[in-house]
Protein backbone atom coordinates (compact mmCIF):
# COMPACT_ATOMS: atom_id res chain seq x y z
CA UNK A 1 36.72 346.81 176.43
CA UNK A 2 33.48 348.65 177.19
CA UNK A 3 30.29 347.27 178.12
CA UNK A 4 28.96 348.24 174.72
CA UNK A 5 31.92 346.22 172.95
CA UNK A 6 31.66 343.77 175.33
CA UNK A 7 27.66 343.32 174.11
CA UNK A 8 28.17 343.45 171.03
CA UNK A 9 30.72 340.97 170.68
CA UNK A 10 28.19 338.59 172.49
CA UNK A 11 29.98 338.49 175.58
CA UNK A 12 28.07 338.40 178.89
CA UNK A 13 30.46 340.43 181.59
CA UNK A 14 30.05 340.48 185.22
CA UNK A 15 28.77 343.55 185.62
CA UNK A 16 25.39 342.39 183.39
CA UNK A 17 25.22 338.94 185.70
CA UNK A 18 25.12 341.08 188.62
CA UNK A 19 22.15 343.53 187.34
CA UNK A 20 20.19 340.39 186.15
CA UNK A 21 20.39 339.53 190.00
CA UNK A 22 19.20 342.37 190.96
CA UNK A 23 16.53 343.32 188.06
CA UNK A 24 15.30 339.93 187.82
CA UNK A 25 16.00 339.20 184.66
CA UNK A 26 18.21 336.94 182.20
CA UNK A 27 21.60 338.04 182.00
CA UNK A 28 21.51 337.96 178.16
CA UNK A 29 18.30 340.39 178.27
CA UNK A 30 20.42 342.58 180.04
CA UNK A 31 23.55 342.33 177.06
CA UNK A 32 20.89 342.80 174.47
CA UNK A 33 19.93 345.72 175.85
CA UNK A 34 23.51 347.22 176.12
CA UNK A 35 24.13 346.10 172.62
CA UNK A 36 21.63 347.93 171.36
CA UNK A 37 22.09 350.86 173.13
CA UNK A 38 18.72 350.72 174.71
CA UNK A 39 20.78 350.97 178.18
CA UNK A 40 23.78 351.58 179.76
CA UNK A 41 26.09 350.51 182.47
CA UNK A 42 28.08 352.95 184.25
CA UNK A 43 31.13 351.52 185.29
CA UNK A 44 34.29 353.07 185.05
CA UNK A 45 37.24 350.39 185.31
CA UNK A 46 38.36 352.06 187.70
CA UNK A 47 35.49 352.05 190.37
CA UNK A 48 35.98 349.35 192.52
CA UNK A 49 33.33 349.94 195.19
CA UNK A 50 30.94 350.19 192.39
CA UNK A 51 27.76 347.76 193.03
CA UNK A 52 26.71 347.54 189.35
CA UNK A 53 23.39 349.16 187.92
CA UNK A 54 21.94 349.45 184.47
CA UNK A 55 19.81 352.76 183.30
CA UNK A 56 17.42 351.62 180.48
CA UNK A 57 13.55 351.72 180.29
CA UNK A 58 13.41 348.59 180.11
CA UNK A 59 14.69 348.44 183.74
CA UNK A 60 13.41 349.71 187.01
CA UNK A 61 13.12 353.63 186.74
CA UNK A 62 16.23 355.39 188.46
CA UNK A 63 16.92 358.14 190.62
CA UNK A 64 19.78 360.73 190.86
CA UNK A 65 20.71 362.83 193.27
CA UNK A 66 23.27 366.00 192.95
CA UNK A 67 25.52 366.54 196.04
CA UNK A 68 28.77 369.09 195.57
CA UNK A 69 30.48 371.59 197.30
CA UNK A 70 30.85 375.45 196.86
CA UNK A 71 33.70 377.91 198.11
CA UNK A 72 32.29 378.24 201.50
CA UNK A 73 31.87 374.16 202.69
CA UNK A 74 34.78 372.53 200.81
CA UNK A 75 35.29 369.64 203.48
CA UNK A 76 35.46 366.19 202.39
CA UNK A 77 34.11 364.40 205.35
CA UNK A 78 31.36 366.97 204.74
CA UNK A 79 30.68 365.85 200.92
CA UNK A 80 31.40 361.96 202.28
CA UNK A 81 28.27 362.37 205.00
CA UNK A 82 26.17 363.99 201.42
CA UNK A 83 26.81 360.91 199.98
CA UNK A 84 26.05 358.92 202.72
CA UNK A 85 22.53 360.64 203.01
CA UNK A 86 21.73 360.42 199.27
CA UNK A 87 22.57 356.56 199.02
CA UNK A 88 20.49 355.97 202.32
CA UNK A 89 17.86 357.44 200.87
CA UNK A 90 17.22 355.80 197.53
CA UNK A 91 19.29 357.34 194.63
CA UNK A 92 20.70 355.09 192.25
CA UNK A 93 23.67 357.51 191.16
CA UNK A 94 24.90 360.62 192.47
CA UNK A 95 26.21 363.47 190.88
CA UNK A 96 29.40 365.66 192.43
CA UNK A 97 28.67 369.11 190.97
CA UNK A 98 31.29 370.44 193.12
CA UNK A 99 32.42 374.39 192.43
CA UNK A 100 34.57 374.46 195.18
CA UNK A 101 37.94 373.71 196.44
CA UNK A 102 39.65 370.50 197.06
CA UNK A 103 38.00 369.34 194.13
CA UNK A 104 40.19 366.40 193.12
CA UNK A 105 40.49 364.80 196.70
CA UNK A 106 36.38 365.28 196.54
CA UNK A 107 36.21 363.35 193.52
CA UNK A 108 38.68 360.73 194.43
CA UNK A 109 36.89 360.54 198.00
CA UNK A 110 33.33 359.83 196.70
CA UNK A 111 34.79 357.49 194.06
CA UNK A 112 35.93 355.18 197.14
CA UNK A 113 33.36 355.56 199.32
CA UNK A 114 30.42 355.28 197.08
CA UNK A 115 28.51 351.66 195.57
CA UNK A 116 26.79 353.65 193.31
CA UNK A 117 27.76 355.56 189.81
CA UNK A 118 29.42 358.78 190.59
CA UNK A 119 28.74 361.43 187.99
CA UNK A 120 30.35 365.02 187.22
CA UNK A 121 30.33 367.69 185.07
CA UNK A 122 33.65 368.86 183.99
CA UNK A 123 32.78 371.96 182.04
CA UNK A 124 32.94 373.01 185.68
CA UNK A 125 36.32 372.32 186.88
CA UNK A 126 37.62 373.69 183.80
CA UNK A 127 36.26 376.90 184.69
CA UNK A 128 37.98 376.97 188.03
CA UNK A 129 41.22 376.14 186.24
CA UNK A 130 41.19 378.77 183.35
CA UNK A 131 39.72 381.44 185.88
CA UNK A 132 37.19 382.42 182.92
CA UNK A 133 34.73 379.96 180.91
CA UNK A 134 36.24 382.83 178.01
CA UNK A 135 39.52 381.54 178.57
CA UNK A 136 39.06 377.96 178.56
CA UNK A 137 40.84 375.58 175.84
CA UNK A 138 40.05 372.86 173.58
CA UNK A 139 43.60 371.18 175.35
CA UNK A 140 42.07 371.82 179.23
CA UNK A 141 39.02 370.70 178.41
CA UNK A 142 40.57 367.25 177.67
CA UNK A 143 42.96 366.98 180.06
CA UNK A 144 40.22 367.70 182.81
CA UNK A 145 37.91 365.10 181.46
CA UNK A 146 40.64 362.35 180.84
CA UNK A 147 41.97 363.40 184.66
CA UNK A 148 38.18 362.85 185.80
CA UNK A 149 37.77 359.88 183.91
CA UNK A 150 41.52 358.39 185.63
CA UNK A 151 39.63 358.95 188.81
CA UNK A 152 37.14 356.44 188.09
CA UNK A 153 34.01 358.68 187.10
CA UNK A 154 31.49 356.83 185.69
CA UNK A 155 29.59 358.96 183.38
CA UNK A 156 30.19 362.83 182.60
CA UNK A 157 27.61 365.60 181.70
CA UNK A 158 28.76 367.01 178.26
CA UNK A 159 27.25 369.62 176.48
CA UNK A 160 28.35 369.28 173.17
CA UNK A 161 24.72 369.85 171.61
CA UNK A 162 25.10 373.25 172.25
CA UNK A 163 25.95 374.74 168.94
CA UNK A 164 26.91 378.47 168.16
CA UNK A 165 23.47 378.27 165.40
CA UNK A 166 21.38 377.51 167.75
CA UNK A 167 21.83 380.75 170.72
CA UNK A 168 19.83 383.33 168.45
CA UNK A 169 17.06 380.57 168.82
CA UNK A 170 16.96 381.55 172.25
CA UNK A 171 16.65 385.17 171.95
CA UNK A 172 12.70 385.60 173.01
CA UNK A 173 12.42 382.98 175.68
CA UNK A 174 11.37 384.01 179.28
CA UNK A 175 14.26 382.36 180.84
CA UNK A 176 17.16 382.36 178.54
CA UNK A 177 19.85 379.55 179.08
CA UNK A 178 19.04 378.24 182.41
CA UNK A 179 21.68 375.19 182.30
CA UNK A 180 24.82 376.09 184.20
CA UNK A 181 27.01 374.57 181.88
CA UNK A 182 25.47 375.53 178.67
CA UNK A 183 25.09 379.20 179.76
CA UNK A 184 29.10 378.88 180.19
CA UNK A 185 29.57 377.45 176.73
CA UNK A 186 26.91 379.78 175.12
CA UNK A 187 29.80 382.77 176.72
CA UNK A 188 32.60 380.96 175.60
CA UNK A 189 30.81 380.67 171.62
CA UNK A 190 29.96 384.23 172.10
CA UNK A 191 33.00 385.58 173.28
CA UNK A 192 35.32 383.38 171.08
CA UNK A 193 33.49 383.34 167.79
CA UNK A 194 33.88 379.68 167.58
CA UNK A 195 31.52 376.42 168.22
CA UNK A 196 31.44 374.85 170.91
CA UNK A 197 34.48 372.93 172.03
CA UNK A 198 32.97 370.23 173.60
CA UNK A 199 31.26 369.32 169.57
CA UNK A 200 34.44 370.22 167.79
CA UNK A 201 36.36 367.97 169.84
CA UNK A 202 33.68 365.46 170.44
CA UNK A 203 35.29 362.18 168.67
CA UNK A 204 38.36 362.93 171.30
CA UNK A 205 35.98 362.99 174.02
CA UNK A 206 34.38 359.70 172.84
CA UNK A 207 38.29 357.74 172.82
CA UNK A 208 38.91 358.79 176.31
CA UNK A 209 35.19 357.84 177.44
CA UNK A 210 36.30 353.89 175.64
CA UNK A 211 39.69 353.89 177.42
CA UNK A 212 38.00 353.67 180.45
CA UNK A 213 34.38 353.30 179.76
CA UNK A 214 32.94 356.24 180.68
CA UNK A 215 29.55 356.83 179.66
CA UNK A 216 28.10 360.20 178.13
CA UNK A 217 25.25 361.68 179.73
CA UNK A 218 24.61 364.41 176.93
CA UNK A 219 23.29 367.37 178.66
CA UNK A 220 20.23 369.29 177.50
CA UNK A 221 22.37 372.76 178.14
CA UNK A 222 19.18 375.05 175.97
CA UNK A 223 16.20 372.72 178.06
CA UNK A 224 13.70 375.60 178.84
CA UNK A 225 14.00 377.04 182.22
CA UNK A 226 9.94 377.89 182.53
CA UNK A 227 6.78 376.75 180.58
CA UNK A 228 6.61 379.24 178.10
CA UNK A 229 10.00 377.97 177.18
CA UNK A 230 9.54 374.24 176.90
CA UNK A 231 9.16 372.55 172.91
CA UNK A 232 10.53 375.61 171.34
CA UNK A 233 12.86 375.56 168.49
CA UNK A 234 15.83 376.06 170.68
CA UNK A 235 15.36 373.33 172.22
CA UNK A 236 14.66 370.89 169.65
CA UNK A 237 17.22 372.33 167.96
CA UNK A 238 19.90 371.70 170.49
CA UNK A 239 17.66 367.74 171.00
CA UNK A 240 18.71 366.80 167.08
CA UNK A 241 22.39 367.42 167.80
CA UNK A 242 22.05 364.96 170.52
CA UNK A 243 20.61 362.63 168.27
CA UNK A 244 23.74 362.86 166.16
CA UNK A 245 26.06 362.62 168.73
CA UNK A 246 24.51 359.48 169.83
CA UNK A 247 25.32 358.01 166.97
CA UNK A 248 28.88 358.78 166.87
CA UNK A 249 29.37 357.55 170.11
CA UNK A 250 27.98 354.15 169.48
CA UNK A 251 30.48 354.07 166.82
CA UNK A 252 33.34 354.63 168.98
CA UNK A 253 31.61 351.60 171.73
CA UNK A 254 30.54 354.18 174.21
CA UNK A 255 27.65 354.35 176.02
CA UNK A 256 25.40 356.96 175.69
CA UNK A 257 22.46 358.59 177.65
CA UNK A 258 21.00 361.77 176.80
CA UNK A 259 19.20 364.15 179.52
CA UNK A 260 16.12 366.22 179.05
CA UNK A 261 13.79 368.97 180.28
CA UNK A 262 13.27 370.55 182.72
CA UNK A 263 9.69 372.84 183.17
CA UNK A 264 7.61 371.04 180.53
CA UNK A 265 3.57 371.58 180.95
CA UNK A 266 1.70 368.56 182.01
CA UNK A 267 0.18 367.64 178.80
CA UNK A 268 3.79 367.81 176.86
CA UNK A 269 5.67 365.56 179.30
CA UNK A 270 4.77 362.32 177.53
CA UNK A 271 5.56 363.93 173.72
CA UNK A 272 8.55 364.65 174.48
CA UNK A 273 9.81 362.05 175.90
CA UNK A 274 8.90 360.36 172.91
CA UNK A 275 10.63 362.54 170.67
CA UNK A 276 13.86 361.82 172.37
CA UNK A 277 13.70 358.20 171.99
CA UNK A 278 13.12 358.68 168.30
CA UNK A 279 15.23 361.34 167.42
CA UNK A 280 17.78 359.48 169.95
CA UNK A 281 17.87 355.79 168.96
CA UNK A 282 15.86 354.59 172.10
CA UNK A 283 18.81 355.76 174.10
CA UNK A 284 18.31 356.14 177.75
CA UNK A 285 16.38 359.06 178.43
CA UNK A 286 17.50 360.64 181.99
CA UNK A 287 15.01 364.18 183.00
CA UNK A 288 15.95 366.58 185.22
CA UNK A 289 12.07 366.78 186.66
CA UNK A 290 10.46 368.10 184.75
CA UNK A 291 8.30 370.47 186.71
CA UNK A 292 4.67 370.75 185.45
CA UNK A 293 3.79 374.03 187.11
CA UNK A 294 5.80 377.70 188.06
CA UNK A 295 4.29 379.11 190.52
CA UNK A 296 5.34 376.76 193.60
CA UNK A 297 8.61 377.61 195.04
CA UNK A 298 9.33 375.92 198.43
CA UNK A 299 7.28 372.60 196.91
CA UNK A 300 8.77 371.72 193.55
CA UNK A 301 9.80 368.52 194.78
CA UNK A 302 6.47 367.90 194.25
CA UNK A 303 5.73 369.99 191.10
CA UNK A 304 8.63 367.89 189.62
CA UNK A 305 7.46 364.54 190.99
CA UNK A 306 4.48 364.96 189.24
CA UNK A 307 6.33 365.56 185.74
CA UNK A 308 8.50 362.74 186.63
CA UNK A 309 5.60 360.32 187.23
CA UNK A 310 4.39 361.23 183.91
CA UNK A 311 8.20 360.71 182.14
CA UNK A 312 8.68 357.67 183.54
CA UNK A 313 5.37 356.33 182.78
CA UNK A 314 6.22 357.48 179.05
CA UNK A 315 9.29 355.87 178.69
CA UNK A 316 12.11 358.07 180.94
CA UNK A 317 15.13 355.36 182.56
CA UNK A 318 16.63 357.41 184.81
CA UNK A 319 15.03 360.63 187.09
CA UNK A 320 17.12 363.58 188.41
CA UNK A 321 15.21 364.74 192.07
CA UNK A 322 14.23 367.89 192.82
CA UNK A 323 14.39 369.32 196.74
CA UNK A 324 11.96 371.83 198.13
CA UNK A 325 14.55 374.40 198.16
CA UNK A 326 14.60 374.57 193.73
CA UNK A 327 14.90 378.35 192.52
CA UNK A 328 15.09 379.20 196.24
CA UNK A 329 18.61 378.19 198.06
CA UNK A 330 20.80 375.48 199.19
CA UNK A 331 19.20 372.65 200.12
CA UNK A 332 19.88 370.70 203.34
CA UNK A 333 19.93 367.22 204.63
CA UNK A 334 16.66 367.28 205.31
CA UNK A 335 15.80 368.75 201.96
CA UNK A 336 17.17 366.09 200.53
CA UNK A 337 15.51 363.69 202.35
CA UNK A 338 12.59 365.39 201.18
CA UNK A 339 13.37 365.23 197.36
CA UNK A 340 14.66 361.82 197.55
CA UNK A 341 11.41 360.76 198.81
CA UNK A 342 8.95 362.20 196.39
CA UNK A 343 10.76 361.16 193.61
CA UNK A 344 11.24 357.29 194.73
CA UNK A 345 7.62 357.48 194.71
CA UNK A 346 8.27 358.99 191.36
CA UNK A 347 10.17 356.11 189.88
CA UNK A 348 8.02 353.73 191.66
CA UNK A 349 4.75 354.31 190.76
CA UNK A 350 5.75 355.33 186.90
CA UNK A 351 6.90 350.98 187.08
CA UNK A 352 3.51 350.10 188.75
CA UNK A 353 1.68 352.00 186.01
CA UNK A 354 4.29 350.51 183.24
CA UNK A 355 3.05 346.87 184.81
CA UNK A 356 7.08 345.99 185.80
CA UNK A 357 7.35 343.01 186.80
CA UNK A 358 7.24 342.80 190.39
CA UNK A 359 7.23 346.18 191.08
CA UNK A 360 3.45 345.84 192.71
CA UNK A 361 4.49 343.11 194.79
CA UNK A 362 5.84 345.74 197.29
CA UNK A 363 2.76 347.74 197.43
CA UNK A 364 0.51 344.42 198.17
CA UNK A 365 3.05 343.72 201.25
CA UNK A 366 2.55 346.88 202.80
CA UNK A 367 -1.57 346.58 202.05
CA UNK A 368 -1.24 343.17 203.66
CA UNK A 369 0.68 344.40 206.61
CA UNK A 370 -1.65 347.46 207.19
CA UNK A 371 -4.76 345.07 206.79
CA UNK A 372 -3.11 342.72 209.38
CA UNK A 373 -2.47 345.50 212.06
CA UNK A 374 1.16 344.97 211.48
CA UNK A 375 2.29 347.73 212.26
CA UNK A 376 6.09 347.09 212.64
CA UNK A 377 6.23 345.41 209.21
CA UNK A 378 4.42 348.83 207.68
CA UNK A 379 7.60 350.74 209.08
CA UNK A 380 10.51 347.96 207.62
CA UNK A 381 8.19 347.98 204.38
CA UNK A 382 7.77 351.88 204.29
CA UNK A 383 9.99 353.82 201.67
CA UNK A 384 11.39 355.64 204.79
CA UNK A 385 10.64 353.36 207.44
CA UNK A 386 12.04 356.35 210.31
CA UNK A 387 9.32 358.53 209.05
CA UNK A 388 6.75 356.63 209.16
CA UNK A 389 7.53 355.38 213.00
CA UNK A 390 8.09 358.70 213.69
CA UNK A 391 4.43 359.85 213.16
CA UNK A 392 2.80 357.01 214.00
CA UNK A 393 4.57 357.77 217.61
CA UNK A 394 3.74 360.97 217.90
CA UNK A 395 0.93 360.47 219.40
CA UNK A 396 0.83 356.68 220.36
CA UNK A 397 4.32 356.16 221.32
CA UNK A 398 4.05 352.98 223.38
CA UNK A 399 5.18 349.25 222.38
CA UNK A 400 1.72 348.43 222.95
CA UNK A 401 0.39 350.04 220.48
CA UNK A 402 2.24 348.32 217.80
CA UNK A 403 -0.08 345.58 218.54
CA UNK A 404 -2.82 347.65 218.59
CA UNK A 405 -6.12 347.40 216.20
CA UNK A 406 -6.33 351.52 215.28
CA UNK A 407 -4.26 354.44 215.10
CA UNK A 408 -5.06 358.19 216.17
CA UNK A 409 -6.66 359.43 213.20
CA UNK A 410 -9.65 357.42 213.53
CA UNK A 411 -9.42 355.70 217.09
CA UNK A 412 -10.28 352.75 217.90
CA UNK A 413 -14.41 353.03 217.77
CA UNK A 414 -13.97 354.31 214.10
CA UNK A 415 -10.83 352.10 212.54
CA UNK A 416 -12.82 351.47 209.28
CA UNK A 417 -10.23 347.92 209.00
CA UNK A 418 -11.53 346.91 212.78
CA UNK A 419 -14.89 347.62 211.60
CA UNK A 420 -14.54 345.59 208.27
CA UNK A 421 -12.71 342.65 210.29
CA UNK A 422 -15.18 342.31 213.20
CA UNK A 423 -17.97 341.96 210.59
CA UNK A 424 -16.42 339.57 208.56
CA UNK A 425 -15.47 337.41 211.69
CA UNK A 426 -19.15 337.65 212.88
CA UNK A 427 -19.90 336.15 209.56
CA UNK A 428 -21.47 339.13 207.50
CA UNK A 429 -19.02 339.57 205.04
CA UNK A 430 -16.61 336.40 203.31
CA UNK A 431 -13.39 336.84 205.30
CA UNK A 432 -10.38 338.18 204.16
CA UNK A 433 -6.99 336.10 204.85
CA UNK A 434 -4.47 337.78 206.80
CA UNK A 435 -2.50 335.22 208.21
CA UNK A 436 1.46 336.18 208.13
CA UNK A 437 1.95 333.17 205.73
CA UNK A 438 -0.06 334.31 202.81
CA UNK A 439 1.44 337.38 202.62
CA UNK A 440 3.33 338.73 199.67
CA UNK A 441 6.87 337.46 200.40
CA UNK A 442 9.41 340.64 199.01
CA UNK A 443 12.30 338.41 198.99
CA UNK A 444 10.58 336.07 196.19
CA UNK A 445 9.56 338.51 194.00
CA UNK A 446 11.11 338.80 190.66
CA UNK A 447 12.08 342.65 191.63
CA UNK A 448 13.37 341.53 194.81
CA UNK A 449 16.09 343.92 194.94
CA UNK A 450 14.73 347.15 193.28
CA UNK A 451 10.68 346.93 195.57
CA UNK A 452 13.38 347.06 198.96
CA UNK A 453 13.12 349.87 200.22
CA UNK A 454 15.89 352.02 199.72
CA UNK A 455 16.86 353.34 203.81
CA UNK A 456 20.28 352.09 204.83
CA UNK A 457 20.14 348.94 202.48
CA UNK A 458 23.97 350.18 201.53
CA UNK A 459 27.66 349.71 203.54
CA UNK A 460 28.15 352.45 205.64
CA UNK A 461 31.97 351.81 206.75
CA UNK A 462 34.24 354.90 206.55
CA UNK A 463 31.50 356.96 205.50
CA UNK A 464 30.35 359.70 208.13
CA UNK A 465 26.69 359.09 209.53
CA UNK A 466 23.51 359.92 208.68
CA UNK A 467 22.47 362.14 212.04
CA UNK A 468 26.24 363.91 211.73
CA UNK A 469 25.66 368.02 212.05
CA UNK A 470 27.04 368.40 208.56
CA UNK A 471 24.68 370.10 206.68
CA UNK A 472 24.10 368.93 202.95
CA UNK A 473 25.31 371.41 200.44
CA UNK A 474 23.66 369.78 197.49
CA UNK A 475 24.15 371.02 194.23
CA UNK A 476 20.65 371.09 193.17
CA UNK A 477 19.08 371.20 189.64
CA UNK A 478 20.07 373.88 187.89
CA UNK A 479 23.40 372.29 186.92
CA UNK A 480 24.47 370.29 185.15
């Protein structure tokens, strides 16, 4: 039984007790929102390292990260150290976007290894196998998914909204089909004169995804690849299909989330974020970005953060990052590091403006520490507590100074917090409490578990370390 079934029967499963631990919340909030397909669980049966999560906005805002391998680094100590690096960091699933070789014992590997949802797109294995996305068949297609799904995968990427009407709507865009895998299925419509497999066969899809309670992840294959691109008819097109396919796979008790955009300007993030959970049923809405601006290559971790803010402010669940190394090359550990970062801060501070529950209770602890001179609890509070240290020790390295009244950028004669302190003890100002015991206490907060900050908070046994030499041959973006 699925965790949709399983919700709409009434039934409260362990999976939901476990994420109303960790969200804070009733577990019966937690199967209404299942039920109604307002969120989803992914969690394959077959996972068994799997710590469960739930993707809904209604929930703390998510973040994914893509790892994956290519023909030249197919190791799978290498793609168990990428995993090890995204989970340290923050994301809340990972997807294996693997081209490579050695892509089963990849997949299998990461499955094992990792306490989050493990995602995949198998449009792309199905390539490797039929040597040509022209030769691919309705029967591979299948098989690869139902072998994926065997291996415990928790929720898939498929492009079935891509439909053979709707490539001449992309004809005059900048960009053209900038998804991986619908640029493959837009060659395979072309060069086979028939829809898309991944539609015609959908309802097949959607009894494999219940055997073992896979959820979809319908991918946005025609999302606009620039600005000029994003809202056109394409697009929307391609968005309505989705809606419909939704549907359908609520019918069959599968879970559903449905990605989006992408490069949307600024002032259109909102809108359509909107129109997805209309034309969509409220179903999860998962964005890869989207990146308000095109002319920043090298910082589009931050041109996407910004978009993402805005989604998940407007309603996104789930947030795909974006490394500095977007349009540019393969990113690195440190890359994504980098992207993990900016769009935590993403995620978090779309819940602070959404008034979560909670969620602000993590920013008041680090105020309260800062205030206080605490300068060890403002690393363990940081969202990467070895950065932080790191600069503050850059230039004041010593223990003492971790007891110390100022830092370096304003010294001690100018620490505006010394000032403010010294006057209020002289009796100028009402003082401020700062005592350790009125602090904001993390670990009583109703979003206990999602305001931690993310750095090594997972098991690390079996799974290569974080400072290994391996670089991380991430999959970025432009994808799934």
């Amino acid at each position: 039984m699925t965790q949709l079934a399983a919700a709409r029967n009434g039934t409260v499963t362990e999976e939901m007790e476990r994420i109303a631990e960790r969200e804070g919340v009733e577990p019966g909030f937690v199967r209404q929102q299942v039920a109604d397909g307002q969120a989803v669980i992914p969690a394959n049966v077959g996972h068994d390292s799997l710590d469960p999560m739930i993707i809904g906005r209604e929930f703390a805002t998510k973040v994914n990260a893509n790892i994956g391998n290519s023909e030249e680094t197919s190791d799978i100590e290498g793609e168990l150290e990428k995993l090890h690096t995204a989970v340290h960091y923050g994301a809340d699933t990972v997807m294996d976007l693997s081209t490579g070789s050695n892509l089963d014992e990849i997949r299998s590997a990461n499955v094992e290894h990792s306490p989050v949802p493990i995602g995949t797109v198998p449009i792309y294995e199905a390539v490797k196998r039929a040597g040509d996305a022209s030769e691919i068949t309705h029967e591979l297609l299948l098989d690869v998914i139902e072998k994926q799904a065997k291996q415990g995968v928790d929720y898939m990427t498929i492009h079935a909204g891509v439909r053979m009407e709707h490539l001449p709507l992309t004809d005059g865009r900048k960009t053209g089909i900038v998804s991986r895998g619908g640029s493959i299925l837009a060659q395979w419509i072309e060069e086979n004169g028939m829809e898309n497999p991944l539609y015609t066969k959908f309802e097949d899809i959607c009894e494999i995804f219940r055997e073992y309670d896979v959820t979809f992840s319908l991918g946005d294959g025609l999302r606009p690849g620039c600005l000029a691109d994003a809202g056109d008819d394409a697009q929307f097109a391609e968005l309505d299909t989705l809606g419909e396919l939704t549907r359908t796979a609520w019918d069959h008790d599968v879970q559903v989330m449905v990605e989006g955009p992408g490069h949307v300007p600024m002032d259109q993030v909102a809108e359509q974020v909107e129109r997805q959970q209309e034309v969509c049923g409220g179903a999860p809405f998962y964005v890869l970005g989207p990146l308000v601006t095109d002319v920043a290559p090298g910082y589009d971790h931050i041109t996407s953060a910004i978009g993402a803010t805005e989604a998940g402010r407007a309603g996104a669940a789930m947030l795909c990052y974006v490394t500095p190394k977007e349009h540019l090359g393969l990113p690195e550990k440190s890359d994504v590091r980098d992207g993990l970062a900016a769009y935590r801060i993403a995620a978090h501070a779309a819940d602070v403006a959404n008034g979560r529950e909670g969620a602000r209770d993590w920013d008041d602890a680090l105020s309260e520490a800062r205030y206080a001179f605490d300068w060890r609890e403002q690393f363990d509070l940081a969202l990467d507590p070895d950065r932080a240290r790191e600069y503050h020790d850059q230039t004041l390295p010593g223990d003492n100074y971790k007891e110390a009244r100022f830092c370096s950028m304003c010294g001690v004669e100018f620490c505006s917090m010394r000032i403010d302190q010294d006057a209020r003890e002289a009796g100028e100002m009402e003082t401020i409490e700062a005592d350790v015991d009125d602090r904001t206490a993390l670990e009583d907060s109703s979003a206990a578990e999602v305001n931690r900050p993310p750095v090594g908070t997972h098991d690390e046994a079996d799974i290569p370390g974080p400072d290994a030499d391996t670089a991380s041959d991430t999959g970025g973006r432009a994808d799934d």
